[in-house]
Protein backbone atom coordinates (compact mmCIF):
# COMPACT_ATOMS: atom_id res chain seq x y z
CA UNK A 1 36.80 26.52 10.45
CA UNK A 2 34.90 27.32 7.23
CA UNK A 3 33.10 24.43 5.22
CA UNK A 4 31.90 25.79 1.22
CA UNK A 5 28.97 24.01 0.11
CA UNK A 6 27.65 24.60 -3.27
CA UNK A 7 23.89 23.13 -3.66
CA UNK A 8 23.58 24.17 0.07
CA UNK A 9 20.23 25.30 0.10
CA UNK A 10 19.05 21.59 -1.66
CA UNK A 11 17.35 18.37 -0.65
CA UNK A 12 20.61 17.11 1.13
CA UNK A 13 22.09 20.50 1.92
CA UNK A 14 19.86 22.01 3.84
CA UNK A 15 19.73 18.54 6.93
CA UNK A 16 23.85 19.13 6.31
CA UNK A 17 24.33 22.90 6.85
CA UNK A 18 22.68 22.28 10.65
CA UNK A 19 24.77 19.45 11.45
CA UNK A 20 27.80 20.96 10.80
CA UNK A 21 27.27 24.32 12.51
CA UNK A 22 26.26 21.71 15.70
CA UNK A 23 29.86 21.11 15.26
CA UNK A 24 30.93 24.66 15.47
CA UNK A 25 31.71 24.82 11.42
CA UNK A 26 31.59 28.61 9.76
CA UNK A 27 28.90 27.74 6.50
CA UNK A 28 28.95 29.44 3.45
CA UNK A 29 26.10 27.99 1.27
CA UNK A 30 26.47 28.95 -2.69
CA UNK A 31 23.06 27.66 -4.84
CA UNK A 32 21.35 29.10 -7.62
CA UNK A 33 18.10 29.21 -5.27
CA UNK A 34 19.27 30.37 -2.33
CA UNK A 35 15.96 31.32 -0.97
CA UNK A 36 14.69 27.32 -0.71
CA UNK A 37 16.44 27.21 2.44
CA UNK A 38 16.04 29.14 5.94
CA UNK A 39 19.06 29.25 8.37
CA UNK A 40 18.13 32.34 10.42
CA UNK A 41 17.96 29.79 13.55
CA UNK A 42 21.56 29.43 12.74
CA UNK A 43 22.50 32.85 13.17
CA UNK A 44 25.87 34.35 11.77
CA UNK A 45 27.35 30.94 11.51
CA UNK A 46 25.73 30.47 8.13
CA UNK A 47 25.95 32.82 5.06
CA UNK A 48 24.05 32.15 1.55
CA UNK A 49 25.22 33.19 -1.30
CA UNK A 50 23.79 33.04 -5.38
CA UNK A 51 26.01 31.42 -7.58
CA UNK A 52 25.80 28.60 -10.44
CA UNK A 53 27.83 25.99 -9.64
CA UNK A 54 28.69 25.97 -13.82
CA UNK A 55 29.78 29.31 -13.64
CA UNK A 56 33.79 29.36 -12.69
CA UNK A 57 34.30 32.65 -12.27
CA UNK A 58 30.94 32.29 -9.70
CA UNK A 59 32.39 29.55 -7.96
CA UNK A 60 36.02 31.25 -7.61
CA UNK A 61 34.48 34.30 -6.13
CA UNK A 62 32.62 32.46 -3.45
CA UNK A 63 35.44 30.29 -2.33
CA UNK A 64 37.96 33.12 -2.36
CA UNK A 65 35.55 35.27 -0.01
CA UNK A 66 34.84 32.61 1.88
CA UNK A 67 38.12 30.62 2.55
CA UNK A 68 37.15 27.56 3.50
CA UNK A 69 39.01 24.74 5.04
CA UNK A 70 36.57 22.58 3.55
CA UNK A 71 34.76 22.08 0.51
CA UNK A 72 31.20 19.89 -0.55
CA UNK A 73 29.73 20.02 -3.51
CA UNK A 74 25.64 18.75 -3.22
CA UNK A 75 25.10 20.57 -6.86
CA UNK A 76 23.92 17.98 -9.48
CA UNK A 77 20.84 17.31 -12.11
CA UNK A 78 19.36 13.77 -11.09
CA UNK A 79 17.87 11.99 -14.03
CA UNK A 80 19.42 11.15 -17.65
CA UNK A 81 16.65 12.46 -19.79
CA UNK A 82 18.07 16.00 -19.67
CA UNK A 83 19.70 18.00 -22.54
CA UNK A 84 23.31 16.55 -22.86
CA UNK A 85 24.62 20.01 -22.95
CA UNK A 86 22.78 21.15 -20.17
CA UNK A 87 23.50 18.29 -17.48
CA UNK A 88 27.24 18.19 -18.99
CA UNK A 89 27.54 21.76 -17.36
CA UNK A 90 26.00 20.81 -14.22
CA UNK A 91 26.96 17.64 -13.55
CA UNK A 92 30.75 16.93 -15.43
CA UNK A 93 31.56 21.07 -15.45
CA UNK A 94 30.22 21.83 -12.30
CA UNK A 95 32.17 19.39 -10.52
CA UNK A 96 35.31 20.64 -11.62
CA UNK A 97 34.78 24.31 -11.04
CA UNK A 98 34.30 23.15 -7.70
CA UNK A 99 37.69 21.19 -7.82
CA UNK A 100 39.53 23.09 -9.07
CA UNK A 101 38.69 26.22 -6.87
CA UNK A 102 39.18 24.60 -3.89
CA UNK A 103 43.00 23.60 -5.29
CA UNK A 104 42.71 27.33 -6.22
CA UNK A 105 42.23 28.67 -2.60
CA UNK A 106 44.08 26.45 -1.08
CA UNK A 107 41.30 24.56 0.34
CA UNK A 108 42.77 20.89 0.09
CA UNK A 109 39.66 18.56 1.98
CA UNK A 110 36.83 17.80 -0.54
CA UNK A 111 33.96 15.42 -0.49
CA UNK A 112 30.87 15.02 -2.87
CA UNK A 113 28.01 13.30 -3.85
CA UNK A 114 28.47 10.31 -6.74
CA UNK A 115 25.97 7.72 -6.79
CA UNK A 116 24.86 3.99 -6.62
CA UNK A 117 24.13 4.73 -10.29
CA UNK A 118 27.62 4.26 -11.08
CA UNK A 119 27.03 0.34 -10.81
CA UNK A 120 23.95 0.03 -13.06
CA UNK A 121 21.15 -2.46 -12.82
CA UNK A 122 21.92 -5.31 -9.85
CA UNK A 123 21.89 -7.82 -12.99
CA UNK A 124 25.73 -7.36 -13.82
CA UNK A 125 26.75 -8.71 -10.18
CA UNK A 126 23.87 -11.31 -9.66
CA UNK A 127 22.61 -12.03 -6.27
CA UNK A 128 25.43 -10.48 -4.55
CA UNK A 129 26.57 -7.23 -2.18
CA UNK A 130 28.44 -4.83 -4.32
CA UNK A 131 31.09 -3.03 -2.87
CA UNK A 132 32.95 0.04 -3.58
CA UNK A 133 36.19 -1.89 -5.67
CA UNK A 134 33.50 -3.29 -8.18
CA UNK A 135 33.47 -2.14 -11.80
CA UNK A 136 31.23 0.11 -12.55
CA UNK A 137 28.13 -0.81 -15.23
CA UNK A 138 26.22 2.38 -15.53
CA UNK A 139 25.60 3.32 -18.90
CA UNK A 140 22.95 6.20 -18.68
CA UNK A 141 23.88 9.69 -18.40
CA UNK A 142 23.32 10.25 -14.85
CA UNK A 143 25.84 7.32 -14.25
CA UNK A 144 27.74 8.33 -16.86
CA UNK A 145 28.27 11.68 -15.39
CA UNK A 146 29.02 10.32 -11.81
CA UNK A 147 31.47 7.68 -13.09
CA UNK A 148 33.24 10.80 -14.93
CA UNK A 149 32.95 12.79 -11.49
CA UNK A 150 34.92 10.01 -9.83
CA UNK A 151 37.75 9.70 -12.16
CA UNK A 152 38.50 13.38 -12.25
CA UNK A 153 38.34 13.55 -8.64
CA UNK A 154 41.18 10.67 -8.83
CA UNK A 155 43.17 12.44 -11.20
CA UNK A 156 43.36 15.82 -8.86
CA UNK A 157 44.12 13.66 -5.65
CA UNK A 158 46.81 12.19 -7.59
CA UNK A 159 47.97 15.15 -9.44
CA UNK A 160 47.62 17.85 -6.68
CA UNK A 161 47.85 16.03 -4.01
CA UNK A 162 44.22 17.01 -2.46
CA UNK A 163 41.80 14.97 -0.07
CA UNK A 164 38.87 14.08 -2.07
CA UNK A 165 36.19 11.95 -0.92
CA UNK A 166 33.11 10.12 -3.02
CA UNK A 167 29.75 9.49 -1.09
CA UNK A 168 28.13 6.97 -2.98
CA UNK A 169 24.13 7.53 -1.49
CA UNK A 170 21.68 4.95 -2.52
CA UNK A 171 18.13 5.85 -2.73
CA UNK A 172 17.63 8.74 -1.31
CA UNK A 173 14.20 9.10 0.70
CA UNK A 174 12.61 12.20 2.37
CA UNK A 175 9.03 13.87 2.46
CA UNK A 176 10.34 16.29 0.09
CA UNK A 177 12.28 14.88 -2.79
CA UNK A 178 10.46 15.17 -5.96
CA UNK A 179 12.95 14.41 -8.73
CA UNK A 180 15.20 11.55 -9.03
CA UNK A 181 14.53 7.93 -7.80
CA UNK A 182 11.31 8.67 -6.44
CA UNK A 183 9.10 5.81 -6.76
CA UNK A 184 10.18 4.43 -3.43
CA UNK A 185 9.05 8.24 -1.84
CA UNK A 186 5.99 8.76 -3.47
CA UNK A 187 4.52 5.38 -2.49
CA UNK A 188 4.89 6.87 0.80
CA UNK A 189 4.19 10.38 0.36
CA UNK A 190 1.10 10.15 -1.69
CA UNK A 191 -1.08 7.49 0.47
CA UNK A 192 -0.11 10.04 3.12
CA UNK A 193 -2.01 12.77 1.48
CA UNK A 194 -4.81 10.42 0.93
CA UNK A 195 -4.11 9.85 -2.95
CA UNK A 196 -3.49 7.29 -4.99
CA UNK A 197 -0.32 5.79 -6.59
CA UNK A 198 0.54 3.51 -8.99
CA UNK A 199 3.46 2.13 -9.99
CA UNK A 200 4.74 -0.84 -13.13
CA UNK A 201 6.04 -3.88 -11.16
CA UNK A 202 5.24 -4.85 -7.70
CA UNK A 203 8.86 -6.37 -7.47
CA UNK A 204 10.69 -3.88 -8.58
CA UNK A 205 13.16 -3.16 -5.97
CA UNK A 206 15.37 -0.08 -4.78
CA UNK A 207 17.56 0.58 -1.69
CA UNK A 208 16.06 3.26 0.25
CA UNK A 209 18.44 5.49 2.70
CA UNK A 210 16.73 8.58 4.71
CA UNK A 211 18.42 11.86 3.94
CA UNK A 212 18.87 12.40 7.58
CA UNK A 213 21.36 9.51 7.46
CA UNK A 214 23.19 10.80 4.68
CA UNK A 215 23.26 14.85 5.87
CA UNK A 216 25.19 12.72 9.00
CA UNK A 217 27.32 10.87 6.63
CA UNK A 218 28.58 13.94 4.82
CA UNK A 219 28.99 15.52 8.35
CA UNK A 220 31.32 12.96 9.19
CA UNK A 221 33.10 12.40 6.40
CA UNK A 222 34.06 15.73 5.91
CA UNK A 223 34.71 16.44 8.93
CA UNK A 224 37.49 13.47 8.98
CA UNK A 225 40.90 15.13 7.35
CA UNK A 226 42.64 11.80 5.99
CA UNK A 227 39.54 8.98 5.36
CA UNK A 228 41.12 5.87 4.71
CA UNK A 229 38.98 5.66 1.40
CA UNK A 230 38.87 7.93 -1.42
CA UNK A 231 35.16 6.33 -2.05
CA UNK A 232 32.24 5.19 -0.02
CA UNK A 233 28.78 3.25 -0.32
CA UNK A 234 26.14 4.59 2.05
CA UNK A 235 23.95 1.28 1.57
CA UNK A 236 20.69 1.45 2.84
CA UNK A 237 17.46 -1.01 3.14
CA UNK A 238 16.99 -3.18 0.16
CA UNK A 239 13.64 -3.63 -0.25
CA UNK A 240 10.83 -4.24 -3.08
CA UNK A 241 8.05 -1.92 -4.05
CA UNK A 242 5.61 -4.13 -2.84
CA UNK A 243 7.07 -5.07 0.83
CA UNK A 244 7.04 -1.11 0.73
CA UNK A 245 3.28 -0.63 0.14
CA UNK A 246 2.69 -3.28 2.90
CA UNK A 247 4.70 -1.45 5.62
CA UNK A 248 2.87 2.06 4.45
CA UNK A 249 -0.64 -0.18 4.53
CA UNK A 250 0.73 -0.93 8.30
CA UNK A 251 0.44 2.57 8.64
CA UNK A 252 -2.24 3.47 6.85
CA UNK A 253 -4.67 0.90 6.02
CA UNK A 254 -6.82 3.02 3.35
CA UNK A 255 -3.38 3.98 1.55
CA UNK A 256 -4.07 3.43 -2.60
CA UNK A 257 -1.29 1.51 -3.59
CA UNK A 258 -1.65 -0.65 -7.10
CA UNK A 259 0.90 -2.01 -9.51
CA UNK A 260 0.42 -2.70 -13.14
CA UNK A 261 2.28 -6.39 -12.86
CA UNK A 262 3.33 -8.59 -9.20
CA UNK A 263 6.49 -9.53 -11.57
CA UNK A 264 9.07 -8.50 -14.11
CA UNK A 265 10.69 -5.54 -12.44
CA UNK A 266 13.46 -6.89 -9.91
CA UNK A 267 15.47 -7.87 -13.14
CA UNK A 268 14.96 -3.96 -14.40
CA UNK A 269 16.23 -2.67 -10.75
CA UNK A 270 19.02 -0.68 -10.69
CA UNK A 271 21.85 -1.98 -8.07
CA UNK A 272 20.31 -2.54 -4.70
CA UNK A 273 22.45 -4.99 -2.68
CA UNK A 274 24.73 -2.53 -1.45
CA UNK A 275 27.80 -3.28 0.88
CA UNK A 276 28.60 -0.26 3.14
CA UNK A 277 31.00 -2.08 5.43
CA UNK A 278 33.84 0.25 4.69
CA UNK A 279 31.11 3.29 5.53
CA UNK A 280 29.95 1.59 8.90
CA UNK A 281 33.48 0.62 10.11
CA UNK A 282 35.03 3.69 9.79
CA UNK A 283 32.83 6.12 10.70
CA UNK A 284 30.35 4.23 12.71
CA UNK A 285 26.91 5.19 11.27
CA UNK A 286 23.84 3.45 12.10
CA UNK A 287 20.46 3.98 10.77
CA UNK A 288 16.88 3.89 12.28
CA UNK A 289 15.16 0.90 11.36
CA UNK A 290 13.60 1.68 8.11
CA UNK A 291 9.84 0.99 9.01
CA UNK A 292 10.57 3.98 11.53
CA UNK A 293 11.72 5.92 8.44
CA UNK A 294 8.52 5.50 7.09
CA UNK A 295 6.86 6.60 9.92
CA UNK A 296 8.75 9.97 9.89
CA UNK A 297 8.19 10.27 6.15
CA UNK A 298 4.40 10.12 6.57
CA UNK A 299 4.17 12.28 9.76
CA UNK A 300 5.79 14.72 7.54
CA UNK A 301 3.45 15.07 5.42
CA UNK A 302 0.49 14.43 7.35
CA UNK A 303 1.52 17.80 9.51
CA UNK A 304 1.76 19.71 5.85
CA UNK A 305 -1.66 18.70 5.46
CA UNK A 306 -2.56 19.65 9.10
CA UNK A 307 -3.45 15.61 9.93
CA UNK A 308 -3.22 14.18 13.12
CA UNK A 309 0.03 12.37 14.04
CA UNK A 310 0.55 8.66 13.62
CA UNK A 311 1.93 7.08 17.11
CA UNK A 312 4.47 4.81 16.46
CA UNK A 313 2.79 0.96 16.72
C-alpha cells in the first residue's frame, strides 16, 4: 500500500518515512524542501515530490498521482509569533487541503500532528495528569490553530465518514530541531558543542518526548485502520529545566548551563503532566529511559563536531 505524507522531508518525517517502508509501505513524500531529506537507501519505495501543502491544487495533484491508502500530514509552522495570514495558510488551510484530498481520492485513513498546546499552561488543571477528554485552554495561535485542526478533522469523520486520527506530541526533542519548544533541546545540544546556554527560570518545566518515539507512534497509528480513538496524547518525561542541566552535567561536567532565576517559571509552563494511557494501551509504545535520550542527543552532536563518543555510564 501507498502512505502520502506532506512535510515528509521534516524534523518528524524524515525518522517516519524509514519506519514505514520497514513495513513494506509505498512513500510518497510532498514538502516544499524536498531536498532536506535523503531516502536513496530506501530505493524505489520512496518518491519526493515539491508541493506546498497551502496550495490545493498542489496537494490534489500529488495525492491523485500517488493514490494512497493512507494519508499524514507532518506540515505545520510551530510558534505563534508568525504573520496571522501566513500561519492561517499553513497551519488551518493546509490541513484541510490535505483533508479534503484524501476524501477526494478516495483515500479514507488519516492521521496528523495536533499538539499538547491545545491544553495551555498546566495552571488550568493544577497538579494533575491531563488526558485527552479535557477541555482545551490554549489561547495562542499555535494552539489556536491546532484546536481548529481538531475540530475540522471531527467534522469530516462525522460528515464523510473518514478515519481521522490526532497525535497529540509533547515536547518534541532531537539533535536537530531548531524551532519550536526548544529550550529543553538546546540545553542539551549547546553544552554538547562546548557553548554556553542560558535560559529565564531554572523551574520552568516541559515534557520532553524523543522524535524517534513519535516517528514510531505515527508508524503505528497509521498503520492501525479503525483506532479506537479519534485523538491521542504521546506524553513523555515531565521534567524541569534544571533537573535537565543536571542529567546533561552527568554527562558532561564542563557543560555551561545558567538560569536567570531558580524560581517563577513552573507556574509559566505550558501543560506538562501528560496522561498517555490511552496511547500506551492500545498500541503498546514504550520509550527509552529519558537520561538515555540525552545520551543519544549529545552523541549526535558530538559526531557533527567530530568528538569522541560518550559511553553510556
Amino acid at each position: 500500500m501507498t502512505t502520502f505524507i506532506a512535510g515528509g522531508t521534516g524534523f518528524i518525517g524524515r525518522r517516519l518515512v524509514p519506519l514505514l517502508a520497514q513495513r513494506g509501505e509505498d512513500i510518497v513524500c510532498m514538502d516544499i524542501n524536498p531536498q532536506t531529506a535523503d531516502f536513496a537507501h530506501l530505493g524505489d519505495r520512496v518518491k519526493v515530490v515539491r508541493g506546498d501543502v497551502s496550495q490545493f491544487d498542489d496537494v490534489m495533484a500529488a495525492m491523485t498521482a500517488a493514490k494512497p491508502q493512507r494519508a499524514i500530514n507532518l506540515a505545520y509552522w510551530l510558534g505563534s509569533t508568525h504573520t496571522p495570514r501566513v500561519a492561517f495558510r499553513l497551519n488551518i488551510l493546509g490541513m484541510d487541503n490535505v483533508f479534503e484530498a484524501a476524501r477526494l481520492v478516495g483515500c479514507n485513513r488519516v492521521a496528523y500532528a495536533s499538539s499538547l498546546a491545545v491544553n495551555g499552561e498546566q495552571k488550568f488543571y493544577g497538579d494533575r495528569m491531563v488526558t485527552e477528554d479535557d477541555f482545551c485552554h490554549g489561547h495562542v495561535q499555535y494552539a489556536m490553530h491546532k484546536i481548529f485542526n481538531e475540530w475540522q478533522a471531527r467534522d469530516y469523520r462525522e460528515k464523510h465518514g473518514m478515519e481521522i486520527t490526532a497525535i497529540r506530541p509533547a515536547n518534541v526533542t532531537g539533535p536537530d530541531k531548531i524551532v519550536g519548544s526548544v529550550d529543553h533541546v538546546f540545553c542539551i545540544t549547546e553544552p554538547a558543542r562546548g557553548k554556553p546556554v542560558r535560559f529565564p527560570y531554572r523551574d520552568a518545566m516541559r515534557c520532553p518526548i524523543h522524535v524517534d518515539e513519535v516517528a514510531e507512534i505515527f508508524a503505528r497509528v497509521i498503520m492501525t485502520e479503525k483506532p479506537q480513538h479519534w485523538v491521542y496524547n504521546t506524553g513523555g518525561q515531565a521534567i524541569s529545566l534544571g533537573d535537565l542541566a543536571d542529567i546533561v552535567r552527568g554527562y558532561l561536567p564542563d557543560a555551561r548551563i545558567t538560569f536567570d532565576k531558580e524560581t517563577g517559571g513552573q507556574e509559566l509552563s505550558g501543560n506538562y503532566l501528560i496522561d498517555n494511557t490511552r496511547l500506551v494501551s492500545e498500541f503498546g509504545v514504550q520509550y527509552r529511559p529519558y537520561h538515555e535520550r540525552v545520551l543519544q542527543i549529545i552523541n549526535d552532536i558530538r559526531k557533527e563536531e567530530r568528538l569522541p563518543q560518550l559511553a553510556v555510564g
